[in-house]
N, C-alpha and C. Protein backbone atom coordinates (compact mmCIF):
# COMPACT_ATOMS: atom_id res chain seq x y z
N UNK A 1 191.77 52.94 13.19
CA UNK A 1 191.10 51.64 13.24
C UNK A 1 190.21 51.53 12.01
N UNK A 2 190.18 50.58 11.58
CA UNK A 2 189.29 50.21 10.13
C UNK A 2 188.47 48.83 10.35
N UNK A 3 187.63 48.44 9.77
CA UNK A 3 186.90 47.21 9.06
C UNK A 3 187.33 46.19 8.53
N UNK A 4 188.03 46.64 7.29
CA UNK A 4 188.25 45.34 6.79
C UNK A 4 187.35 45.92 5.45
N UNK A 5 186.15 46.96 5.17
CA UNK A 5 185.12 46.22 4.33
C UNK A 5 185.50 47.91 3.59
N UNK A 6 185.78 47.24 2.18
CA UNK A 6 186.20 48.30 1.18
C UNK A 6 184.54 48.95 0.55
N UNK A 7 184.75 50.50 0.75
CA UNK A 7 184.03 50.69 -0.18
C UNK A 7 184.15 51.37 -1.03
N UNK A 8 185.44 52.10 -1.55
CA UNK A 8 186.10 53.15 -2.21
C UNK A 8 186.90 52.10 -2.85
N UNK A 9 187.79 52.91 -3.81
CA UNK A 9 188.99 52.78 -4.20
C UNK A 9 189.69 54.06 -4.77
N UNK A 10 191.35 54.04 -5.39
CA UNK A 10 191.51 54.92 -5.67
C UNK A 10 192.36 54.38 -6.33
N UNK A 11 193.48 56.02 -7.48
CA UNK A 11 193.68 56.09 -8.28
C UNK A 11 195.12 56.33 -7.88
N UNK A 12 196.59 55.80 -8.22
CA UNK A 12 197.45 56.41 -8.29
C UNK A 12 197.86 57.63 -9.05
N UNK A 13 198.06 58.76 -8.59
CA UNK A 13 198.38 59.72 -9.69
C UNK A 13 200.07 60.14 -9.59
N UNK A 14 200.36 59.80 -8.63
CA UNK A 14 201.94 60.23 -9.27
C UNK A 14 203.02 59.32 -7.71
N UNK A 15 204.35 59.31 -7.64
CA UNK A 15 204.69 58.36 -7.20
C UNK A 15 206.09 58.99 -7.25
N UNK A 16 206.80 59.62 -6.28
CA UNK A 16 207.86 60.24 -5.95
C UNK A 16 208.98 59.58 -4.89
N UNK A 17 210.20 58.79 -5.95
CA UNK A 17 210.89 58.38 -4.63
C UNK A 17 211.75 59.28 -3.94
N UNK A 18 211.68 58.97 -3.24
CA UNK A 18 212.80 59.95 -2.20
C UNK A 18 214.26 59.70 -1.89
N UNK A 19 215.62 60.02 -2.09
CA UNK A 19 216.73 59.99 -1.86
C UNK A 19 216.60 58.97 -0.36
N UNK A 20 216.47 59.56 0.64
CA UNK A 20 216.42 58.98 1.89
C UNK A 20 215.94 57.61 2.16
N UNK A 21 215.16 57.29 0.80
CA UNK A 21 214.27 55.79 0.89
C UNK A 21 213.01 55.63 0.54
N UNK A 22 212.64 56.16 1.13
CA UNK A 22 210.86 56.27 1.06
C UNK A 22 210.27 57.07 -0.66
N UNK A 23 209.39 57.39 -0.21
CA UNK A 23 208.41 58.13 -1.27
C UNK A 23 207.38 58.74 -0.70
N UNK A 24 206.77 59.68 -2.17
CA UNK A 24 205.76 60.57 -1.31
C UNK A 24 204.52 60.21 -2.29
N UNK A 25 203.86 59.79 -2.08
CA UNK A 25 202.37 58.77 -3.40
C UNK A 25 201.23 60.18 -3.06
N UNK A 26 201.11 60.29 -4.33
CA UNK A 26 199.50 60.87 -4.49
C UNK A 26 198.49 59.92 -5.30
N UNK A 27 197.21 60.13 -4.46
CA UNK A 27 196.23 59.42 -4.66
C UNK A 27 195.06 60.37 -5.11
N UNK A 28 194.14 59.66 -6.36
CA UNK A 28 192.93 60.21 -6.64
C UNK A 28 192.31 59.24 -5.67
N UNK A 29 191.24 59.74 -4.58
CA UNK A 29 190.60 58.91 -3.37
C UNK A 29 189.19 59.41 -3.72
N UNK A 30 188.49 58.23 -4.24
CA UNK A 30 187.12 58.58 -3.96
C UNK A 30 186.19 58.78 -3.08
N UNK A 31 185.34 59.57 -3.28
CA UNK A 31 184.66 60.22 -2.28
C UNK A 31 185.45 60.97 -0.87
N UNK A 32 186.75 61.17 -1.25
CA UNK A 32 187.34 61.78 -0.26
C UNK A 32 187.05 63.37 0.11
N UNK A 33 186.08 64.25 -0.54
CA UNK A 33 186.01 65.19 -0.48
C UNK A 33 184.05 65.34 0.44
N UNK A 34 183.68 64.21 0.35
CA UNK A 34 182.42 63.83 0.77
C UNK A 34 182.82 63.37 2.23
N UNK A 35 183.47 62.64 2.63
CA UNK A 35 184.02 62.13 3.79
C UNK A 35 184.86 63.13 4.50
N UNK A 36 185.28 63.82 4.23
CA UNK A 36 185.48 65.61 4.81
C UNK A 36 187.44 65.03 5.32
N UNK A 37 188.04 64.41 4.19
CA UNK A 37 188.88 64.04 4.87
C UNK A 37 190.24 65.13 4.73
N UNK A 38 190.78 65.00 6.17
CA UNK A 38 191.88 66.48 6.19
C UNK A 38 193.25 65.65 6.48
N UNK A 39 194.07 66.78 6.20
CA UNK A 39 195.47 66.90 6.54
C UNK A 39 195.48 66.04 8.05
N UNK A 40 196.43 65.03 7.95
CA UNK A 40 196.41 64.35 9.85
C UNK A 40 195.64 62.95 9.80
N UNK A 41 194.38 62.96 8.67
CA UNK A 41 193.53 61.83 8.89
C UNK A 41 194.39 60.15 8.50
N UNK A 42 193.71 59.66 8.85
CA UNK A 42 194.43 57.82 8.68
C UNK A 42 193.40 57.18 7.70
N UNK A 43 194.33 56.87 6.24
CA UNK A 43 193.29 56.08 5.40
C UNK A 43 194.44 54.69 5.28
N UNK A 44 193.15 53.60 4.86
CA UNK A 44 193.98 52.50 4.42
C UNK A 44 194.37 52.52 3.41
N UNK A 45 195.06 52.03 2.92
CA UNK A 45 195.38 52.39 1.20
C UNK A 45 196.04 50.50 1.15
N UNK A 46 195.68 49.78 0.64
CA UNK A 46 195.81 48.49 0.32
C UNK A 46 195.69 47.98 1.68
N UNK A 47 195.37 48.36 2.87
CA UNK A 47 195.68 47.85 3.93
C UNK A 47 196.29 48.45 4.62
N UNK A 48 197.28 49.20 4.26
CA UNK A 48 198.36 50.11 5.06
C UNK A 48 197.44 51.64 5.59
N UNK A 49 197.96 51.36 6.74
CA UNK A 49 197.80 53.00 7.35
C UNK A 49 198.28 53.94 7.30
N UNK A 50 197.90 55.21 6.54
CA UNK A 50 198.67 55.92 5.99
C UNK A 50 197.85 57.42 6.73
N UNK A 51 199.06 58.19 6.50
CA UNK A 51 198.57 59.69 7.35
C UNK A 51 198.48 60.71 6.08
N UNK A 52 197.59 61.23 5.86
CA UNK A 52 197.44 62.24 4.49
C UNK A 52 198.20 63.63 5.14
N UNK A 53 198.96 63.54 3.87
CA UNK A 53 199.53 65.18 4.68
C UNK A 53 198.97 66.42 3.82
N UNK A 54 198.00 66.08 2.96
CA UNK A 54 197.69 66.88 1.65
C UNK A 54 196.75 66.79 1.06
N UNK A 55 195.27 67.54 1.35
CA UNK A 55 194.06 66.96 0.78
C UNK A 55 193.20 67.99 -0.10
N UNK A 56 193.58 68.67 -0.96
CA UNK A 56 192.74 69.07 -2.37
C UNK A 56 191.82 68.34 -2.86
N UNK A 57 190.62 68.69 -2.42
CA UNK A 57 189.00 68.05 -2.75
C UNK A 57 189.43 66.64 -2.70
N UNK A 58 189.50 65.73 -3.89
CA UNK A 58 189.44 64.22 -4.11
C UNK A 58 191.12 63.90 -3.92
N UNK A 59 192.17 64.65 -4.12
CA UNK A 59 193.45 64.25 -4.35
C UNK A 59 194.49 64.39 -2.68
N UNK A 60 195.26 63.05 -2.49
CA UNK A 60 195.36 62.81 -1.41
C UNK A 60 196.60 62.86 -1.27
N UNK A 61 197.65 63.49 -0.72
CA UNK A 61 199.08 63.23 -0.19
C UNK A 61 199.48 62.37 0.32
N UNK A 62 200.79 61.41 0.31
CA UNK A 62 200.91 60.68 1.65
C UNK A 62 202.22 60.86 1.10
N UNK A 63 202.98 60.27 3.19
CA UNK A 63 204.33 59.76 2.86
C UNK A 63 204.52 58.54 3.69
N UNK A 64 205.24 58.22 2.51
CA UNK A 64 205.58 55.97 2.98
C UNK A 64 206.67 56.52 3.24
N UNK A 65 207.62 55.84 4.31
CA UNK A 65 208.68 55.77 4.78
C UNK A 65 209.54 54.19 4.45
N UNK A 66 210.52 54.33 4.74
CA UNK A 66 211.18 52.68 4.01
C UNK A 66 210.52 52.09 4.94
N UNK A 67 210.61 51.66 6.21
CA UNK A 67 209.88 50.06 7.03
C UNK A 67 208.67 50.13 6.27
N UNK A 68 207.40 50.88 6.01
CA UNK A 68 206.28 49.95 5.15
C UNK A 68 206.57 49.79 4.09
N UNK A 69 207.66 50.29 2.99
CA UNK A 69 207.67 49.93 1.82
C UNK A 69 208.23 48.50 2.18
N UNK A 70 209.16 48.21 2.72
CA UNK A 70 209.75 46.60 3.63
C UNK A 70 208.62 46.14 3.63
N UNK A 71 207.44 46.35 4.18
CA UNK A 71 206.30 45.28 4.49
C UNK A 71 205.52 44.89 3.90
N UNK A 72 205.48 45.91 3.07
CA UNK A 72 204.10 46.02 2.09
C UNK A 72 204.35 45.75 0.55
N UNK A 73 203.41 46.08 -0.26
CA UNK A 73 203.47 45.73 -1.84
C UNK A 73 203.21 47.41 -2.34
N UNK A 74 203.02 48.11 -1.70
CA UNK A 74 203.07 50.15 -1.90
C UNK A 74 204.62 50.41 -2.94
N UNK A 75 205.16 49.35 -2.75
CA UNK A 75 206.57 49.83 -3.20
C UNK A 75 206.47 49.54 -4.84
N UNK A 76 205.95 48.72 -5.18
CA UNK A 76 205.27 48.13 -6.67
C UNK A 76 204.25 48.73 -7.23
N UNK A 77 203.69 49.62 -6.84
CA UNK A 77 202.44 50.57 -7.53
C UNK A 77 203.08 51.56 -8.28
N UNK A 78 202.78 51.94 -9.41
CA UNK A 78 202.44 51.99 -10.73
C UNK A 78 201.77 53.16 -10.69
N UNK A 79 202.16 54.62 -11.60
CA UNK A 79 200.88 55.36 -12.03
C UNK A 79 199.42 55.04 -12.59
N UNK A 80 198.83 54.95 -12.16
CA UNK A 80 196.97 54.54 -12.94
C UNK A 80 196.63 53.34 -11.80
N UNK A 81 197.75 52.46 -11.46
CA UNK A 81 197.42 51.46 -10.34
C UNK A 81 196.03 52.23 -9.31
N UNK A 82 195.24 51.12 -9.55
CA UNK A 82 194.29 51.09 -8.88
C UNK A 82 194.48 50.69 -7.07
N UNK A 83 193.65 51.18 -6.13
CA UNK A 83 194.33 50.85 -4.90
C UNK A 83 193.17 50.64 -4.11
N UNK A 84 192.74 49.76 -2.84
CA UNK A 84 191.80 49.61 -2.19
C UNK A 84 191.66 50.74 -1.19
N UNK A 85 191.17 51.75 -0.34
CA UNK A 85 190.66 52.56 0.11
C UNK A 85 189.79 52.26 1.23
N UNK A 86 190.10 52.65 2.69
CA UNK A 86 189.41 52.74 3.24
C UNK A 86 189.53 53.76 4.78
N UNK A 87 188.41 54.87 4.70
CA UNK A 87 188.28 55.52 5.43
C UNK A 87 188.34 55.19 6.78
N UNK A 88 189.08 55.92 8.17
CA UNK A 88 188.97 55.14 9.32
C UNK A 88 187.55 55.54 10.24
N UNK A 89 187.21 54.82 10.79
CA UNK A 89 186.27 54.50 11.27
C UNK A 89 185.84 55.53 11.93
N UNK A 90 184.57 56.08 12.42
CA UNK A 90 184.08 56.90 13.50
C UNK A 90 183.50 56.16 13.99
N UNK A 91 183.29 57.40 15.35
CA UNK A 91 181.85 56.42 16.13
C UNK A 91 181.06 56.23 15.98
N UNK A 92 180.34 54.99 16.05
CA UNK A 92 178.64 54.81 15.70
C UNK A 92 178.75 54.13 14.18
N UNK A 93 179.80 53.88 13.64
CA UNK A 93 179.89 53.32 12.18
C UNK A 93 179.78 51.68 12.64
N UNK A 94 179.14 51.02 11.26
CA UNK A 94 178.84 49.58 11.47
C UNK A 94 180.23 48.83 11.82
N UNK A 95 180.19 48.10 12.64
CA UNK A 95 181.52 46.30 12.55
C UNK A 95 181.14 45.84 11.84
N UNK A 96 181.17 45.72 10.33
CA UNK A 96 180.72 44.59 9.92
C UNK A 96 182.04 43.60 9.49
N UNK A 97 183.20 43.97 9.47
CA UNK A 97 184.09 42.94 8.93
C UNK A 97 184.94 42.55 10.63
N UNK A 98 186.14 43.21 10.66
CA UNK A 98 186.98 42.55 12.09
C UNK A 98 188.11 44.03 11.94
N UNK A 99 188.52 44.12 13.16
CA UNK A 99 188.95 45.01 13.77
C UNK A 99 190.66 45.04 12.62
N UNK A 100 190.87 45.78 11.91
CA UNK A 100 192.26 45.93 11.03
C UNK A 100 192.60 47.27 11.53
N UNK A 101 193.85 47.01 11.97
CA UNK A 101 194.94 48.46 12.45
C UNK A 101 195.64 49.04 11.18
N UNK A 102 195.91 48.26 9.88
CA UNK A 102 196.80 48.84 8.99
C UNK A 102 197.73 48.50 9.06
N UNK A 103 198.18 47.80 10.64
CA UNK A 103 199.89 47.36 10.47
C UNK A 103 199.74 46.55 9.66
N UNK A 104 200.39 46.56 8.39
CA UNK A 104 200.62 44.95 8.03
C UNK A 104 201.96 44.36 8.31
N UNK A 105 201.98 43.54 8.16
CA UNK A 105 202.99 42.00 8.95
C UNK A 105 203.75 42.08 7.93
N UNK A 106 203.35 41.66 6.59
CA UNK A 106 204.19 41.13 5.45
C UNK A 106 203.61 40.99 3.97
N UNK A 107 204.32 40.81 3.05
CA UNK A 107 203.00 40.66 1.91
C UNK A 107 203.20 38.70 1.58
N UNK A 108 202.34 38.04 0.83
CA UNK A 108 202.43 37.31 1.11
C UNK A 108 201.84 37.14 -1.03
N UNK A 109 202.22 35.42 -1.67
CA UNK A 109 202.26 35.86 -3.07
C UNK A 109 200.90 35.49 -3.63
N UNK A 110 200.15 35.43 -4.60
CA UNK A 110 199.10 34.91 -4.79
C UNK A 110 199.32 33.73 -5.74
N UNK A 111 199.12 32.49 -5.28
CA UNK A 111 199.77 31.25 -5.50
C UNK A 111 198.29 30.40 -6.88
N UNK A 112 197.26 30.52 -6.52
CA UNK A 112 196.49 30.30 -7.73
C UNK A 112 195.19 31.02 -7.04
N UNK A 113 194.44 30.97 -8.81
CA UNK A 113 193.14 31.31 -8.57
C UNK A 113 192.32 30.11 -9.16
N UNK A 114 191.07 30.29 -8.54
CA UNK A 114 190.08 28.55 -9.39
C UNK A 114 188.67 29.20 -9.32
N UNK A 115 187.97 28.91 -10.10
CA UNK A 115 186.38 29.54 -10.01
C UNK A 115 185.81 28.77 -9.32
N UNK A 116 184.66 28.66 -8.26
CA UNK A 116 184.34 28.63 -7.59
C UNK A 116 182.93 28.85 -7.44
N UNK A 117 182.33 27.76 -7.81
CA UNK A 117 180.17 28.43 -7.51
C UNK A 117 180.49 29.54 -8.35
N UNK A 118 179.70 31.11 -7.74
CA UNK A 118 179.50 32.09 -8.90
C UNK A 118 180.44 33.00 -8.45
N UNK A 119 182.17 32.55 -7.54
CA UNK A 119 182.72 33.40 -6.81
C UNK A 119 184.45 32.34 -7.06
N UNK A 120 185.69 32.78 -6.57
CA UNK A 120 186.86 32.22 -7.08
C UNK A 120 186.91 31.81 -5.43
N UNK A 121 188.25 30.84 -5.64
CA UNK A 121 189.07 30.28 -4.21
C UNK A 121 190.57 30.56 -4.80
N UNK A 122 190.74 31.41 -3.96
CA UNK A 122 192.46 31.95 -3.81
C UNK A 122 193.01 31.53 -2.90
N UNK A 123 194.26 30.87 -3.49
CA UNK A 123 195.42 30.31 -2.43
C UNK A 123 196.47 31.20 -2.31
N UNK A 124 197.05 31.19 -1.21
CA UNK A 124 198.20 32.61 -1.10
C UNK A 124 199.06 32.19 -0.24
N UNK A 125 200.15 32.36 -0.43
CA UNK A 125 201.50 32.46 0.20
C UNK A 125 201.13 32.68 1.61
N UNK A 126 201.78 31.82 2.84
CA UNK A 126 201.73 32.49 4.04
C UNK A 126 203.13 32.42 4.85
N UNK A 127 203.98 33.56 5.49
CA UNK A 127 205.02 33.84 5.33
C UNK A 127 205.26 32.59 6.19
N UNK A 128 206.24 31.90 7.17
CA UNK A 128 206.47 31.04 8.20
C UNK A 128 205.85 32.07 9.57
N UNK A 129 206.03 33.69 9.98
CA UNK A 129 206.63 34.27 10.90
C UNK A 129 204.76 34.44 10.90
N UNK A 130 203.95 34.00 10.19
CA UNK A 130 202.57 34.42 10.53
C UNK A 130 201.86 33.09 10.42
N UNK A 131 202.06 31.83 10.25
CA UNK A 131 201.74 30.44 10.66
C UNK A 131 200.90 30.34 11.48
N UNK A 132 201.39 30.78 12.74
CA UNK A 132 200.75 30.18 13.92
C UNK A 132 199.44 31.13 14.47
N UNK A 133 199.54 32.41 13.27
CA UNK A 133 198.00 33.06 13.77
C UNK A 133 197.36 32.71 12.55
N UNK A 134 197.47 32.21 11.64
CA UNK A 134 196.25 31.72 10.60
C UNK A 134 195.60 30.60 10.43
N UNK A 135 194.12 30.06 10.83
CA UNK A 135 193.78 29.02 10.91
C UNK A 135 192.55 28.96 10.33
N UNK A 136 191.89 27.82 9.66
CA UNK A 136 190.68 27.67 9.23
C UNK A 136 189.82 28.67 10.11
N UNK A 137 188.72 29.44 9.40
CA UNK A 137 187.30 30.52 9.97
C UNK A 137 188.02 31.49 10.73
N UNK A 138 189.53 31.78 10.64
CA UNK A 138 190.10 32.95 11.29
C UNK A 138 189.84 33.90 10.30
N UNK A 139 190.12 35.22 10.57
CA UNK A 139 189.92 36.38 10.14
C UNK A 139 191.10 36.82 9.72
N UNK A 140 191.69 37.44 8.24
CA UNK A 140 192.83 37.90 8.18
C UNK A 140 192.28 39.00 6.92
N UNK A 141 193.40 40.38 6.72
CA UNK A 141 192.95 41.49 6.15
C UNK A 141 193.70 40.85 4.93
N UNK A 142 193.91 40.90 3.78
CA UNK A 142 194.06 40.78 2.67
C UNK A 142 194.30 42.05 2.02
N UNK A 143 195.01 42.89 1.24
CA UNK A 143 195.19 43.90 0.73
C UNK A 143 193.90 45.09 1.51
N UNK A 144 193.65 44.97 2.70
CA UNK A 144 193.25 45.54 3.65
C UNK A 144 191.43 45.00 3.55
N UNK A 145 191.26 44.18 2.95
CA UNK A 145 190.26 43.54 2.74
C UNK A 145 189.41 42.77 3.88
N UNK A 146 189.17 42.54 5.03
CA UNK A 146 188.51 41.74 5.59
C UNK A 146 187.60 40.32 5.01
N UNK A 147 188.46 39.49 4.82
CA UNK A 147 188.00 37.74 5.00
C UNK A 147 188.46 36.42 5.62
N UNK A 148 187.62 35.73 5.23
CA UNK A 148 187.71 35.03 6.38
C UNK A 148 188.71 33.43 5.86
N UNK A 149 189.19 32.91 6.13
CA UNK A 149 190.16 31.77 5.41
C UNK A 149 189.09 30.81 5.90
N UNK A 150 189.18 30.24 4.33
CA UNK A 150 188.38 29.27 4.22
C UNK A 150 189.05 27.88 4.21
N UNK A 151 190.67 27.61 4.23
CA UNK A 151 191.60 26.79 4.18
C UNK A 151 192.78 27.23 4.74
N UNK A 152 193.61 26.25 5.24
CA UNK A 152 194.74 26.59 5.75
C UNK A 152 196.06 25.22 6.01
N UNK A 153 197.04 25.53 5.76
CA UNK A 153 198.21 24.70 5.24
C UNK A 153 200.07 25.21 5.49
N UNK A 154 200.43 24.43 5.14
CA UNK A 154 202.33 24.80 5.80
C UNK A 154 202.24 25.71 4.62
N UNK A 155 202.15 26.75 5.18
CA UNK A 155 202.90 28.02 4.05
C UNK A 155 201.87 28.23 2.96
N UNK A 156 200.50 28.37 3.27
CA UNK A 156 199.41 28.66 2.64
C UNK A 156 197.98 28.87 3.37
N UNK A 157 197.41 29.55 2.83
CA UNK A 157 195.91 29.57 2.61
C UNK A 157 194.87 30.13 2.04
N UNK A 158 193.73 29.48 1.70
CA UNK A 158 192.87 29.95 0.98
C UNK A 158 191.86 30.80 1.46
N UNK A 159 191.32 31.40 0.23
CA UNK A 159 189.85 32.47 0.62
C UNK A 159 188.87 32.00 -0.38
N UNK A 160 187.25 31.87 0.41
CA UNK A 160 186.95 31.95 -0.50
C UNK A 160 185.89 32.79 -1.00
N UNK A 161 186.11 33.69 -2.78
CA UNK A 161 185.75 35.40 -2.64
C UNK A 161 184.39 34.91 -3.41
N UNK A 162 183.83 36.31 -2.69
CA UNK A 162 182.32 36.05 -3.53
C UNK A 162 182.21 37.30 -4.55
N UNK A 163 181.03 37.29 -5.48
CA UNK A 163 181.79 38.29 -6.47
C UNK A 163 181.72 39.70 -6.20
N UNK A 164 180.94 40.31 -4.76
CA UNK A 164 181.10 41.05 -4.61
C UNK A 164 182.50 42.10 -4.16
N UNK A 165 183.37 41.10 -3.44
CA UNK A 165 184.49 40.94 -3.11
C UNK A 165 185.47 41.27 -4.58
N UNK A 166 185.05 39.65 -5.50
CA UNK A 166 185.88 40.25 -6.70
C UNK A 166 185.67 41.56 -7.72
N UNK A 167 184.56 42.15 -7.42
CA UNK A 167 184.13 43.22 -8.35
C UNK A 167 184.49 44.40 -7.61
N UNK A 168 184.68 44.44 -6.38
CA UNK A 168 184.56 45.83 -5.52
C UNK A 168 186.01 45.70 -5.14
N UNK A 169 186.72 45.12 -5.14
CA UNK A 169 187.98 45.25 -4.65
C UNK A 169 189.22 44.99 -5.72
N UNK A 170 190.62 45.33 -5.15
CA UNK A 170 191.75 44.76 -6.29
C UNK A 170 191.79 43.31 -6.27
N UNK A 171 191.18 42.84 -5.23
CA UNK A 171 191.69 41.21 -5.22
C UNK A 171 191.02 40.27 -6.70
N UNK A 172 190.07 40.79 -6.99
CA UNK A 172 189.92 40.31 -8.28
C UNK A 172 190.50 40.80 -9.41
N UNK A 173 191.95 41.54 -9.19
CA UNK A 173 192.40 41.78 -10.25
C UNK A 173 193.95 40.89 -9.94
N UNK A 174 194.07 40.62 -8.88
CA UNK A 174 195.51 40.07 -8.50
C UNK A 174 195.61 38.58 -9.21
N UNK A 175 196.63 38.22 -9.93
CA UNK A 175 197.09 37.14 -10.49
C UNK A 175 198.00 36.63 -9.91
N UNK A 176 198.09 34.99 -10.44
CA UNK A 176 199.21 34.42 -9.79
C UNK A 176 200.44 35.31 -9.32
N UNK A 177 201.27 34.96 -8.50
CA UNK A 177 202.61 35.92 -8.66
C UNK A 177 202.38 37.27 -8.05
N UNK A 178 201.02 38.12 -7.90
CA UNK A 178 201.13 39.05 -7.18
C UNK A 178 201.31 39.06 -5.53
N UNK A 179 201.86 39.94 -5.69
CA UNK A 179 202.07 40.59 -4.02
C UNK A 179 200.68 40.85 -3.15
N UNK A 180 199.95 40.89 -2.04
CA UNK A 180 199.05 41.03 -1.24
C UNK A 180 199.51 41.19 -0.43
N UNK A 181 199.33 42.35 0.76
CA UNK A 181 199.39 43.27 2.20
C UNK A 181 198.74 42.30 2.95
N UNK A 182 199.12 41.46 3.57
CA UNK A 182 198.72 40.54 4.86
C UNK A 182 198.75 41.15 6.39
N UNK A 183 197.44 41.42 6.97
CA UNK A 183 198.03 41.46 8.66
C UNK A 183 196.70 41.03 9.28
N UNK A 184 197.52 39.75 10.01
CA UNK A 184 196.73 39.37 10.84
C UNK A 184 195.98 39.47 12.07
N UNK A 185 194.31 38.83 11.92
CA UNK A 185 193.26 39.45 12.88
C UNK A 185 194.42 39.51 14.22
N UNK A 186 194.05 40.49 14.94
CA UNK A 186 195.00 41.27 16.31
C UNK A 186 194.15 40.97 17.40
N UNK A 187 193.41 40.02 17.20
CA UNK A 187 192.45 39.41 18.51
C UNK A 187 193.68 37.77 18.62
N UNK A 188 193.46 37.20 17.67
CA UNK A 188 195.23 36.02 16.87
C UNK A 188 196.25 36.62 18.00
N UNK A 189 196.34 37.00 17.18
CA UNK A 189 197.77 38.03 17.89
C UNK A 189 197.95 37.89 19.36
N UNK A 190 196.93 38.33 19.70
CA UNK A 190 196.58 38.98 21.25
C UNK A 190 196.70 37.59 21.97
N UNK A 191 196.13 36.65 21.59
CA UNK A 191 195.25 35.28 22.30
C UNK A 191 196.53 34.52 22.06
N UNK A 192 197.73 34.21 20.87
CA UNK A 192 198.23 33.54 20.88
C UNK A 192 199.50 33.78 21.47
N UNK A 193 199.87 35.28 21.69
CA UNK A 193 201.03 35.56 22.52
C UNK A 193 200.62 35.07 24.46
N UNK A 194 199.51 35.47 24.35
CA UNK A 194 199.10 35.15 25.75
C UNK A 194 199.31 33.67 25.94
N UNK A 195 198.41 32.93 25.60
CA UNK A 195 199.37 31.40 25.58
C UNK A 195 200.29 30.97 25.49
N UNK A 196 201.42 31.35 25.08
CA UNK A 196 202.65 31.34 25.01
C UNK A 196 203.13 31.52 25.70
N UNK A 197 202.80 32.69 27.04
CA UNK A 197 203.88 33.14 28.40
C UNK A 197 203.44 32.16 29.21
């Protein structure tokens, strides 16, 4: 279980595909050697939940299997690619963003950026199959990001980032045309399948 609220990031260091499909990604993870994180633990890594199978002080193992490379934008990272990071939660740690599992749904494209007061408004792709859980002041994870949509439309919506957001995270590095890890708030989820039966 995670937040939503990045405070790390990390470093791609190497990027191994695998015959079978998948790949095996190593990560430089900051502060991962401070956070006591082991072999077994669950980090987000753009959003995605990932199981470290390999943890030398700061440097992190994982293995993606093909269904998240299918879901996600993990499949497009790059040696030096920078990546959002986030440790899973213990007990007694703050809520401050909304409850993110890591599943993500889909990636979704980044359609424009516009400046905004002293912060941008990003419009983004929203797939059809996730429509009906995204709505104005809903909660959705963004490259595992926790915010809140500030707009919403047939096959879109906006955020709007403040610069702490754009300085601390990848989303201020994403340009038109990029890919973003979408999964939507799972309270959505929960509330709108229930109405439905």
């Amino acid at each position: 279980m995670f937040s939503g609220l990045i405070e790390y990031t990390g470093t791609v260091q190497r990027i191994t595909p695998l015959q079978t499909g998948g790949m095996q990604l190593r990560l430089r993870c900051e502060n991962a050697s401070e956070e006591e994180v082991e072999p077994k633990d669950s980090i987000a890594v753009n959003g995605v939940c990932l199981t470290a199978t390999n943890v030398d002080h700061n440097t992190v193992d994982f293995d993606v299997v093909p269904e998240t490379l299918a879901r996600s934008n993990l499949g497009s990272l790059r040696e030096d690619d920078t990546v959002n990071l986030e440790y899973s939660l213990r007990l007694g740690d703050r809520m401050g963003g909304h409850f993110v599992y890591g599943h993500v749904d889909a990636t979704g494209r980044v359609l424009s950026r516009t400046p905004e007061g002293q912060g941008e408004r990003m419009r983004i792709e929203l797939p059809d199959q996730l429509q009906r859980f995204v709505c104005e002041k809903a909660f959705i994870s963004v490259d595992g990001v926790s915010v809140t949509v500030a707009a919403a439309g047939e096959g879109w919506f906006e955020l709007a980032l403040i610069p702490e957001t754009l300085q601390r995270t990848t989303l201020g590095r994403r340009a038109p045309g990029a890919a973003v890890n979408l999964e939507v708030d799972p309270l959505a989820r929960y509330a709108v399948e229930a109405a439905q039966r």
